[in-house]
Protein backbone atom coordinates (compact mmCIF):
# COMPACT_ATOMS: atom_id res chain seq x y z
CA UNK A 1 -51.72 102.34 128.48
CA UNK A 2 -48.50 100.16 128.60
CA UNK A 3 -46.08 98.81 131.63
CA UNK A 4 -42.35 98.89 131.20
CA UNK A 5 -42.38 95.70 129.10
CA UNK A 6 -45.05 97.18 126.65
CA UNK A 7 -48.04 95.14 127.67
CA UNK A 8 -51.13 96.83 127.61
CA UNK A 9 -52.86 97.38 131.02
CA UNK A 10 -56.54 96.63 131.72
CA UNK A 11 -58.39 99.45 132.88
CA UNK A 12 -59.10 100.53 136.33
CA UNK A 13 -63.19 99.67 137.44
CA UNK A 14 -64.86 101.32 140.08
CA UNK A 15 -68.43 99.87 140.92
CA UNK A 16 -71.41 101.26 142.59
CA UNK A 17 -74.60 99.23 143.56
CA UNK A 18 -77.61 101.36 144.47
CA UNK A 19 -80.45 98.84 146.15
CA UNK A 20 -83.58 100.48 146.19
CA UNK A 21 -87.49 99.30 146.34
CA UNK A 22 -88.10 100.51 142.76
CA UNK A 23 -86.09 100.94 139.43
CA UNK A 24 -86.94 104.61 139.67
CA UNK A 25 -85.84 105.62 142.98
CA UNK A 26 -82.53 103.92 142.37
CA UNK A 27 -82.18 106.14 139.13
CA UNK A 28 -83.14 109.30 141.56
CA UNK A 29 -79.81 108.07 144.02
CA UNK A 30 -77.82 107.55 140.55
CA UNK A 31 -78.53 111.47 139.97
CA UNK A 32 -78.76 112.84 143.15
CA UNK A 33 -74.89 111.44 144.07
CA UNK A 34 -74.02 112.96 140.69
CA UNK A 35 -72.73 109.27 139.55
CA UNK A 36 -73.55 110.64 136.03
CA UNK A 37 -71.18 113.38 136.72
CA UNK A 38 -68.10 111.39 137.48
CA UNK A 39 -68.38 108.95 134.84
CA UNK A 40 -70.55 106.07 136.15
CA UNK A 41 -72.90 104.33 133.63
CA UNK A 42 -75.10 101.25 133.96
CA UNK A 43 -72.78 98.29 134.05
CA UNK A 44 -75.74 95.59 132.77
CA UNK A 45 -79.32 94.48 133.66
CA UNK A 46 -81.05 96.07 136.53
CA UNK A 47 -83.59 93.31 138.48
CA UNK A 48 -85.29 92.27 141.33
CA UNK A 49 -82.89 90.75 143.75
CA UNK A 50 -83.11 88.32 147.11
CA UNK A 51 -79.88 90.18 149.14
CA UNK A 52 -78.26 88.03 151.72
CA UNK A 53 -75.21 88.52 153.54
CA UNK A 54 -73.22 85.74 153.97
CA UNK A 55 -70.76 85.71 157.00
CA UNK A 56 -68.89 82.40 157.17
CA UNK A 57 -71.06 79.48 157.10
CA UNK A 58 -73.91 81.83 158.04
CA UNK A 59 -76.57 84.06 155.88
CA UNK A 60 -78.81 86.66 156.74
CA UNK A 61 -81.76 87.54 154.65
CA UNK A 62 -81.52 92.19 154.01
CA UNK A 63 -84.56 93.41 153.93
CA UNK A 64 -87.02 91.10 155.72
CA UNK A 65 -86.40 88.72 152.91
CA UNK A 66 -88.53 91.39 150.65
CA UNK A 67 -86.70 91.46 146.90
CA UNK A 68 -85.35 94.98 146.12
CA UNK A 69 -84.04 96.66 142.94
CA UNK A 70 -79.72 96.42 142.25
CA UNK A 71 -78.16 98.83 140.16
CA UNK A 72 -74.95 98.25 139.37
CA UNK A 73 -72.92 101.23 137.91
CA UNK A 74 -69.74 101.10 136.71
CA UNK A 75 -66.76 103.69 136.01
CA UNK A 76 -63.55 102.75 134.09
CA UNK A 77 -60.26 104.73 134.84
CA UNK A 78 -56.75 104.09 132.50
CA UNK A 79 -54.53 101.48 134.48
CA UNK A 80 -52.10 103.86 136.63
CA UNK A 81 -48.80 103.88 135.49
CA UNK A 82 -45.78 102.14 137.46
């Protein structure tokens, strides 16, 4: 897709992230919220993650602190037109 002055626009991105205690159950949410069915797919590597939330100068460890699968997914749209 192009604007007015014929430059190509980037495509729109939606993202996802399923965090789950195994690969497999966050496959089962990917399914079961019918991701697959409105164009999601895997948007790179799937691993074991230590998930903090950061609030200022302050972090809190999710999860007790116990590592947990992220699955990223990813859906690109054309760029809306102005």
């Amino acid at each position: 897709m192009q604007d007015q002055n014929n430059r190509t626009m980037p495509p729109q991105e939606d993202y996802c992230t399923i965090i789950a205690p195994s690969m497999a159950e966050a496959m089962r949410q990917f399914t079961a919220r019918g991701l697959d069915r409105e164009g999601y797919s895997i948007a790179g590597r799937v691993g074991r993650h230590e998930l903090l939330l950061a609030d200022g100068e302050a972090t809190t460890e999710l999860f007790a602190g116990e590592k947990m699968f992220a699955a990223t997914f990813v859906r690109r749209r054309a760029a809306a037109t102005a």
